[in-house]
Protein backbone atom coordinates (compact mmCIF):
# COMPACT_ATOMS: atom_id res chain seq x y z
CA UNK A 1 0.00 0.00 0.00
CA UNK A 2 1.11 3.55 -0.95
CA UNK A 3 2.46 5.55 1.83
CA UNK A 4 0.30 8.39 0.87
CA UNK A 5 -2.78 6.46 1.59
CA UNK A 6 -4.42 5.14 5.02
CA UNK A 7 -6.00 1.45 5.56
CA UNK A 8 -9.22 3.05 4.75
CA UNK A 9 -8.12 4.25 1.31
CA UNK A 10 -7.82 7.99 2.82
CA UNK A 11 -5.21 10.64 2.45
CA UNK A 12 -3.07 10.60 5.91
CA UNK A 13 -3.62 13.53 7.64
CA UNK A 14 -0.51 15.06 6.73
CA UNK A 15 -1.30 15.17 3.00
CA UNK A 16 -4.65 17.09 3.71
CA UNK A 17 -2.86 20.02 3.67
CA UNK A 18 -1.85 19.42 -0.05
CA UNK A 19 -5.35 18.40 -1.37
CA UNK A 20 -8.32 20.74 -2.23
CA UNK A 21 -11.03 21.64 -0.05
CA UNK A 22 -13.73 23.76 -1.73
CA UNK A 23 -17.22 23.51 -1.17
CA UNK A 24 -20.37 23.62 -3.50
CA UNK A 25 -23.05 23.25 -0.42
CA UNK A 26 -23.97 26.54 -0.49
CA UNK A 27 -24.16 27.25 -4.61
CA UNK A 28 -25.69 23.64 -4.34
CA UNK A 29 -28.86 24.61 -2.32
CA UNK A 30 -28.83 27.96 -3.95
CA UNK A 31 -29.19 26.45 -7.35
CA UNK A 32 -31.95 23.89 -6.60
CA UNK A 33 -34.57 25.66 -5.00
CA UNK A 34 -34.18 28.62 -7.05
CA UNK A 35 -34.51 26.45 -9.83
CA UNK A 36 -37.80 25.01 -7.36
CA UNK A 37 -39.46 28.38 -7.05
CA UNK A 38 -39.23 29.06 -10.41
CA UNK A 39 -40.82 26.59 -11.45
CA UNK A 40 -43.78 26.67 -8.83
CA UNK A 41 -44.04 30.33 -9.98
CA UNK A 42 -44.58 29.06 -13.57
CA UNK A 43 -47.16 26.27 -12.58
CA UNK A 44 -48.92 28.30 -10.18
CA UNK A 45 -49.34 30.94 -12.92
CA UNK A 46 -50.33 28.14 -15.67
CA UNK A 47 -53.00 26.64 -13.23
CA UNK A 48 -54.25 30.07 -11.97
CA UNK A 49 -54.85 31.04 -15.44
CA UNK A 50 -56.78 28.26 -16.40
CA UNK A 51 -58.84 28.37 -13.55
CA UNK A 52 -59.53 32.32 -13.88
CA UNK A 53 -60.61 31.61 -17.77
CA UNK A 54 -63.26 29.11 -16.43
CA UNK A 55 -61.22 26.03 -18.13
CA UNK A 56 -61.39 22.95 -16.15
CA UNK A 57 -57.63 21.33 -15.88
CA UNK A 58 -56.88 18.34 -17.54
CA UNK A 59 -55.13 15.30 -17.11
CA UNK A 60 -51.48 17.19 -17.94
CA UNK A 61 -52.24 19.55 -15.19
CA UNK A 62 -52.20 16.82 -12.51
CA UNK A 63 -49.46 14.88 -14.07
CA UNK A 64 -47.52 18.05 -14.30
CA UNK A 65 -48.22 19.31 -10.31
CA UNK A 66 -47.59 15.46 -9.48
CA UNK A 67 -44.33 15.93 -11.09
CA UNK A 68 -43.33 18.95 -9.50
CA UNK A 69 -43.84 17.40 -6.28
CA UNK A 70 -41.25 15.04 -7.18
CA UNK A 71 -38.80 17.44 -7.90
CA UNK A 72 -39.37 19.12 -4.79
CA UNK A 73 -39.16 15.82 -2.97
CA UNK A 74 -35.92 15.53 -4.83
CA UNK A 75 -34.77 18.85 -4.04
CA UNK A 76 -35.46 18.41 -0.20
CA UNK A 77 -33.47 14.94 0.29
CA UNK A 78 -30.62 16.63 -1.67
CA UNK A 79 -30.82 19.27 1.05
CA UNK A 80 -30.34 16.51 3.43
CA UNK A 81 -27.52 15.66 2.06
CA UNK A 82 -25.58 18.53 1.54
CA UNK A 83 -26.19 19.19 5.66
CA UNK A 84 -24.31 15.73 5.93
CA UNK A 85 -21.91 17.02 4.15
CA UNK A 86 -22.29 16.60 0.18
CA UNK A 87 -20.77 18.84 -1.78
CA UNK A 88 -17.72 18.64 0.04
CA UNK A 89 -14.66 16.66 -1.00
CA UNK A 90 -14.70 13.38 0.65
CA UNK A 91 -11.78 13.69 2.60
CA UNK A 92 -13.29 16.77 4.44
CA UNK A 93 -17.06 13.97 5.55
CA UNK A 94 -17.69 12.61 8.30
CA UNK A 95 -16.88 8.95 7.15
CA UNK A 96 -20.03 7.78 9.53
CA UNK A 97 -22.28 9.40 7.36
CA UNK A 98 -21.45 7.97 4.03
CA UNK A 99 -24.12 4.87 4.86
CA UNK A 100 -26.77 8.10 4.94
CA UNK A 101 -25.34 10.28 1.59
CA UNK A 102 -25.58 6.73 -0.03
CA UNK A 103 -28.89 6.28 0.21
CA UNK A 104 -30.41 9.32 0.47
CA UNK A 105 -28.47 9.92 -3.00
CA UNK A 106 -30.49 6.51 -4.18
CA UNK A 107 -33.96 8.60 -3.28
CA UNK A 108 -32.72 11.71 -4.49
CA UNK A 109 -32.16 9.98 -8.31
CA UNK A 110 -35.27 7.92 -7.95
CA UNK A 111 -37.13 11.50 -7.42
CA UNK A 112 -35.22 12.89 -9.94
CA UNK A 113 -35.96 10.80 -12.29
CA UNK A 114 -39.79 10.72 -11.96
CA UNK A 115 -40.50 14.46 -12.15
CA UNK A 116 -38.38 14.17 -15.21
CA UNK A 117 -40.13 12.20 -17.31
CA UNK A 118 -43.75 12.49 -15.50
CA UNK A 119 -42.98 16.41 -16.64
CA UNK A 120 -42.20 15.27 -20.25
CA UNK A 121 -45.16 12.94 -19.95
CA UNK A 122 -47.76 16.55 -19.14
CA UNK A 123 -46.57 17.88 -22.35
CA UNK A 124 -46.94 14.76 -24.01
CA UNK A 125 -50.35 14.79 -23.06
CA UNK A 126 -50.91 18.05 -24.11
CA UNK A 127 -49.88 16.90 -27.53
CA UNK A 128 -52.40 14.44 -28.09
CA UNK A 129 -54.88 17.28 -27.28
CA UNK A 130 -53.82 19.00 -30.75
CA UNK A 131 -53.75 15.61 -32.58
CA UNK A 132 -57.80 14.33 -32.82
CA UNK A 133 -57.60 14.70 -35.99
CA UNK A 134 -54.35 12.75 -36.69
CA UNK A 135 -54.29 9.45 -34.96
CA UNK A 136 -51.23 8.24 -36.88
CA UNK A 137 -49.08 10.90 -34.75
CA UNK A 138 -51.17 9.58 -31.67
CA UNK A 139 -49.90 6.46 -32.00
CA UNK A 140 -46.62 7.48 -32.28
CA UNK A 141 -46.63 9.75 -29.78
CA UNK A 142 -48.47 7.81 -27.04
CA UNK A 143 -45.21 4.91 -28.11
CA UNK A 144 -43.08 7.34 -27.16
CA UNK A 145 -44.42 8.17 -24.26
CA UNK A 146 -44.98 4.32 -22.89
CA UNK A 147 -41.03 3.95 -24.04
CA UNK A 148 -39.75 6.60 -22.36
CA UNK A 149 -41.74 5.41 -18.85
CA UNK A 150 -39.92 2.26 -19.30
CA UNK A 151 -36.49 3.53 -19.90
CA UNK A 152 -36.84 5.78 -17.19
CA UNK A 153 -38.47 3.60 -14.59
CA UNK A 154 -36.19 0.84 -15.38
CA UNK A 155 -33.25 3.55 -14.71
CA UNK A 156 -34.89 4.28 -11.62
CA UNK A 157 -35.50 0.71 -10.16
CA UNK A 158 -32.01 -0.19 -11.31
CA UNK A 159 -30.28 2.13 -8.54
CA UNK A 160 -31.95 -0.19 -5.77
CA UNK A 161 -31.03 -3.39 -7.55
CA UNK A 162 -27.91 -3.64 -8.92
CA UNK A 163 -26.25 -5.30 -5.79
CA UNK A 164 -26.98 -7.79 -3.32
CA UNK A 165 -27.60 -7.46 -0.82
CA UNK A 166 -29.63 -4.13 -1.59
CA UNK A 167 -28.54 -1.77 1.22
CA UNK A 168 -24.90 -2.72 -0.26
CA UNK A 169 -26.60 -0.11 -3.34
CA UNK A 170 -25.85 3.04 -1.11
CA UNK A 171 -23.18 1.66 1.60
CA UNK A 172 -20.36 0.04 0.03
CA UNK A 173 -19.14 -1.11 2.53
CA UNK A 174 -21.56 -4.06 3.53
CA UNK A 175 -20.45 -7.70 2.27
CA UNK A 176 -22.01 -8.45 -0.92
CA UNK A 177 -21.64 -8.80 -4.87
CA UNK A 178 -22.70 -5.61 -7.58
CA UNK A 179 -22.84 -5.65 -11.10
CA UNK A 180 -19.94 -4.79 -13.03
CA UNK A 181 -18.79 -0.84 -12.03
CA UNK A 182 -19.62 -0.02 -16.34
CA UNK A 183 -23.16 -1.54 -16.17
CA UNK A 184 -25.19 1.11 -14.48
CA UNK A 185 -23.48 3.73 -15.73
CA UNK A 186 -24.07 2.82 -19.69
CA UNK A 187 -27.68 2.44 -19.05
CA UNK A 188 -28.26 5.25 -17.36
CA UNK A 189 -26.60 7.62 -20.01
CA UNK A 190 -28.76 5.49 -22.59
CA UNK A 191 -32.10 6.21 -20.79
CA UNK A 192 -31.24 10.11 -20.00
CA UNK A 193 -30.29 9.79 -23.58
CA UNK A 194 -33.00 8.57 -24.62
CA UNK A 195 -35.14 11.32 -22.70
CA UNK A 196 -33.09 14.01 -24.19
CA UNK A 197 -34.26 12.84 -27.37
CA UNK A 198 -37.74 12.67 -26.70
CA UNK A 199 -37.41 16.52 -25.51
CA UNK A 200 -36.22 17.49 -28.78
CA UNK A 201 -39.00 15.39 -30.50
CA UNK A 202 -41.47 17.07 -28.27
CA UNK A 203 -40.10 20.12 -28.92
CA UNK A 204 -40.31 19.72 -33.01
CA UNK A 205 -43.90 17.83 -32.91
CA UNK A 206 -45.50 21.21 -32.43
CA UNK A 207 -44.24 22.69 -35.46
CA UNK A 208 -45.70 20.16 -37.94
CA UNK A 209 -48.95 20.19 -36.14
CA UNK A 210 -49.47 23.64 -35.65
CA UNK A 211 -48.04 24.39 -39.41
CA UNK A 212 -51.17 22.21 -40.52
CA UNK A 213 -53.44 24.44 -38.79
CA UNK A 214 -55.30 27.18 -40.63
CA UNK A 215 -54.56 30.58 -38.72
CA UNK A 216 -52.89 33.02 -39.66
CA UNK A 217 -48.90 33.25 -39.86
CA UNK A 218 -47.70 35.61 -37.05
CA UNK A 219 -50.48 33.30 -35.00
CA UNK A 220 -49.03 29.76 -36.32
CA UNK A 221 -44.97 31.19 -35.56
CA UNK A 222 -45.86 32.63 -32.05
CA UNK A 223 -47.73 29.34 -31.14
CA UNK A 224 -45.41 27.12 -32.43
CA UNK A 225 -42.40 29.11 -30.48
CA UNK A 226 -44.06 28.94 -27.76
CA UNK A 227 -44.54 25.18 -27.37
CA UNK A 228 -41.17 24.24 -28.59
CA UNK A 229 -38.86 25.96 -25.54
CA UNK A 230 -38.57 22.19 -24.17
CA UNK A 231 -36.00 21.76 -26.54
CA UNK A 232 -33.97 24.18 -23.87
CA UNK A 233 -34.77 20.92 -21.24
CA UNK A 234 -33.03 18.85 -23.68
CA UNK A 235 -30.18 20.78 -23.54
CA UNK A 236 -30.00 20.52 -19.81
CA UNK A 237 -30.66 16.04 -20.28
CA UNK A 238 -27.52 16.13 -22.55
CA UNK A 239 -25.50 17.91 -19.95
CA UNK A 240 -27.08 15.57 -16.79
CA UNK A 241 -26.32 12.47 -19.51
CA UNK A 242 -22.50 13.46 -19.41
CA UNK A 243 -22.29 13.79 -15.93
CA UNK A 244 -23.24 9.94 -14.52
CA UNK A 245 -20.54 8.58 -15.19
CA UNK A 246 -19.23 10.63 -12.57
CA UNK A 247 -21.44 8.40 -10.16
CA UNK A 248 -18.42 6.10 -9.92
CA UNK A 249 -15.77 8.76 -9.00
CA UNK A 250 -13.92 7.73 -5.35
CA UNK A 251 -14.81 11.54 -4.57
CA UNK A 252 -18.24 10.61 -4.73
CA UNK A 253 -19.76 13.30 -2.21
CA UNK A 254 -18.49 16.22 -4.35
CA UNK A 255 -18.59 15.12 -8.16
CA UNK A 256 -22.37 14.08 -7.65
CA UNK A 257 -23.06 17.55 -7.61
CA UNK A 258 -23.17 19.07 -10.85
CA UNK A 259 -25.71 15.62 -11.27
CA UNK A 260 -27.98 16.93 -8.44
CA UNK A 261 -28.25 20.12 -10.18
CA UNK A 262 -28.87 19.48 -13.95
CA UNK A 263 -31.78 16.87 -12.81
CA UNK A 264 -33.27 19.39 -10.84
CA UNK A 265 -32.70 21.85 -13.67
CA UNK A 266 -33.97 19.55 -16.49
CA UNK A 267 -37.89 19.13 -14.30
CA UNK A 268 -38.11 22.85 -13.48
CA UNK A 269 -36.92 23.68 -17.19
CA UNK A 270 -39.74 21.22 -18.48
CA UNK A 271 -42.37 22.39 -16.38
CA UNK A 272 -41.56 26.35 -17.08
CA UNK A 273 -41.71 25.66 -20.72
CA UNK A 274 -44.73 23.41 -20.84
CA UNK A 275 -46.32 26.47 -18.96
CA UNK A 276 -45.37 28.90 -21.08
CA UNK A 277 -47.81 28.52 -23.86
CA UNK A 278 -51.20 28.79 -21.22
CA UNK A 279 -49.12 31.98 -20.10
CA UNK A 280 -48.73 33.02 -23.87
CA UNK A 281 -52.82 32.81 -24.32
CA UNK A 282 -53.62 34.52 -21.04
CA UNK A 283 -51.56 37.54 -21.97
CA UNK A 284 -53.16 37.64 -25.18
CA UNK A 285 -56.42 37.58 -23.85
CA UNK A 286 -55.73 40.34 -21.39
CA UNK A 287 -53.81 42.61 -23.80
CA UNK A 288 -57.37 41.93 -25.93
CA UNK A 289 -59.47 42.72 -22.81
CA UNK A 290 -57.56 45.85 -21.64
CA UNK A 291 -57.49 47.28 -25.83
CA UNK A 292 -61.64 46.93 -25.40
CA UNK A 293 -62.02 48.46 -21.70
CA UNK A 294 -59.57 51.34 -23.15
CA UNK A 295 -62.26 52.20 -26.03
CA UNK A 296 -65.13 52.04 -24.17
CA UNK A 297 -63.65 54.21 -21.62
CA UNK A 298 -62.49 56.50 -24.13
CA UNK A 299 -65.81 56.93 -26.41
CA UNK A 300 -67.33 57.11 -22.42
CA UNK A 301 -65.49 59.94 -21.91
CA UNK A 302 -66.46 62.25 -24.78
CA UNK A 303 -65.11 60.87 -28.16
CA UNK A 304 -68.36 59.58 -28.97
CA UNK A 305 -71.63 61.72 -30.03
CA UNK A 306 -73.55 63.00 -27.24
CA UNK A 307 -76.91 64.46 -26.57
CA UNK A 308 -77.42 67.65 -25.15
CA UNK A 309 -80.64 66.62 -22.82
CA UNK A 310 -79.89 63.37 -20.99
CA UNK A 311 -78.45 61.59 -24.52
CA UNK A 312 -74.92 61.07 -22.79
CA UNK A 313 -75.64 57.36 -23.59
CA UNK A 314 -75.45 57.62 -26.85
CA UNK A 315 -71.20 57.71 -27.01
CA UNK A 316 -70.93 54.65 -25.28
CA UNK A 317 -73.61 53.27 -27.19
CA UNK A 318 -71.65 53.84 -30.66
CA UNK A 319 -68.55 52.97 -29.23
CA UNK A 320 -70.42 49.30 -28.91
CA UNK A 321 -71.31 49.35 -32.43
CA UNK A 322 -67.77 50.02 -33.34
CA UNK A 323 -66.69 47.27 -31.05
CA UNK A 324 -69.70 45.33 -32.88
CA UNK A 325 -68.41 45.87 -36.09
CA UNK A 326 -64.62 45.28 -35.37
CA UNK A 327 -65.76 41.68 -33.85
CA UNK A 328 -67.34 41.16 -36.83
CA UNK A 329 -64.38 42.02 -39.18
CA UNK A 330 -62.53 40.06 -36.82
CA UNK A 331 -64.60 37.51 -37.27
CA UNK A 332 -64.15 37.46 -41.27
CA UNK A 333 -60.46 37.54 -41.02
CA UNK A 334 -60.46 34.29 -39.26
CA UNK A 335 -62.52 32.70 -41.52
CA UNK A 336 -60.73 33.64 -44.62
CA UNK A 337 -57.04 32.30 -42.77
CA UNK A 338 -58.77 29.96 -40.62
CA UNK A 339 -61.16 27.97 -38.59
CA UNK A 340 -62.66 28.59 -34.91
CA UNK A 341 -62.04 25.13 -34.04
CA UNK A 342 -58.11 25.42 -34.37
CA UNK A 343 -58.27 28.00 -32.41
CA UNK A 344 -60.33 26.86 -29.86
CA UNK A 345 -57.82 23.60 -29.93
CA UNK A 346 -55.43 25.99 -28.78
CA UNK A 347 -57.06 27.90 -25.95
CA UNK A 348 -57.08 24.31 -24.28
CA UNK A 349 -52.89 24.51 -24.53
């Protein structure tokens, strides 16, 4: 045995001096539940808005609050952690406490990886809203959802299984037999992989379904924008994907950090953007609602025609009509680009 190293496999205390002893717990906790509050901010506002509009919430709204939850549960156990001492090098731990980083680390990625893909799921469902009319893309989008369940689940069971016995999963240093060190790690980058693909596919579906729809252009481009901002989530799978394999680092309780964060920042990412198109049609509904109240008020106040004995009705009365009439032009515009029932597809986004 190296002179540099105790029994235990740690630095003798004389080399501590040498080795480095930063700490991410602070930046750690930071990071997560902002990334938390965020994304309750952006839920909160989806579900407030559908409730103010009188729109009863569907079965992505539960799915997606279900899978916030689990990012918060995930976010809260990583908490845990990092007062035990993650996110510091393992050389600076309390070696008694590894047993408890070990398996709250196993609940933390089993967490993790449900509000992942139960938030990819919401949006998923809020596909197949937009698709009655094309069961072909149904089909393949309700296989892609089953198959990325699987992948996922099976990446979450895994982390409980893959020794024996199964507390040897999280303390390493109970008697017992794992799979080989590669195993876990090359499945796990193929089912965050695989889930970073399904962002992207997600995030391009909208494109070719909205495109088929008959609206108008600006309509179809701010729509379609609007629903494709999970392919920023994907982005943040590809950069969780490359960071497993640091699972199997001996500094274990500092280089599963940059994991705990870019899980935590995929589900909030997903959740903000599948929110962002309800957001999108309640601010176009209000900027419609305050444009009307500002005419009235304004033909109210004296642009309109008025009577000179008691006729001071008869402004706001025309400014109706004109509100009448530019409904009805309205009206004609759709129906020369488009039809009500696309857009009332949409309203249900």
């Amino acid at each position: 045995m190296s002179s540099n190293t105790t029994d235990g496999g740690f630095p003798p205390p004389s080399a501590y001096a040498n080795l480095p002893h930063d700490d991410k717990r602070r930046s750690t906790l930071l990071s997560i539940w902002c990334l938390t509050a965020l994304s309750l901010l952006f839920l909160a506002a989806r579900l407030l808005c559908k409730l103010c509009t009188r729109r009863r919430l569907w079965w992505d709204d539960h799915v997606m609050v279900v899978a916030w939850m689990a990012m918060t549960v995930s976010v809260g156990l990583s908490t845990w952690s990092v007062t035990l001492g993650e996110g510091q090098h393992v050389w600076d731990v309390d070696p008694t406490h590894f047993g408890m980083i070990g398996l709250l680390g196993n609940l933390t990625g089993t967490f993790s990886i449900l509000g992942a893909v139960w938030s990819k799921t919401s949006f998923a469902l809020t596909l197949l809203r937009l698709l009655s009319n094309h069961p072909r893309l149904r089909i393949l989008l309700w296989i892609g959802i089953i198959s990325m369940n699987i992948a996922m689940g099976l990446n979450a069971v895994f982390l409980w299984v893959r020794c024996m016995p199964l507390v040897k999963t999280w303390d390493p240093s109970v008697p017992g037999t794992c799979w080989a060190p590669q195993v876990y790690p090359i499945y796990g980058i193929f089912a965050a992989g695989y889930s970073a693909v399904m962002d992207f596919v997600l995030a391009l579906l909208p494109w070719k379904i909205v495109w088929r729809l008959q609206m108008r252009q600006q309509e179809k481009l701010g729509v379609a924008i609007a629903m494709s901002l999970g392919v920023v989530a994907g982005g943040m799978a590809i950069v969780k994907t490359s960071q497993i394999p640091s699972l199997a680092a001996g500094d274990f309780t500092y280089a599963s950090i940059p994991l705990i964060v870019w899980g935590a920042a995929e589900s909030a990412v997903t959740i903000m953007a599948a929110s962002i198109p309800v957001l999108r049609v309640l601010l176009r509904d209000a900027h419609q609602l305050t444009l009307r109240h500002y005419m009235v008020s304004t033909g109210a106040g004296g642009t309109g025609v008025r009577g000179g004995d008691g006729d001071g009705d008869v402004g706001q009365e025309e400014m109706r009509n004109v509100v009448r009439v530019e409904r009805q032009i309205q009206h004609r515009r759709d129906l020369e680009h488009g039809s009500e029932d696309d857009e009332r597809a949409l309203r249900h986004v």
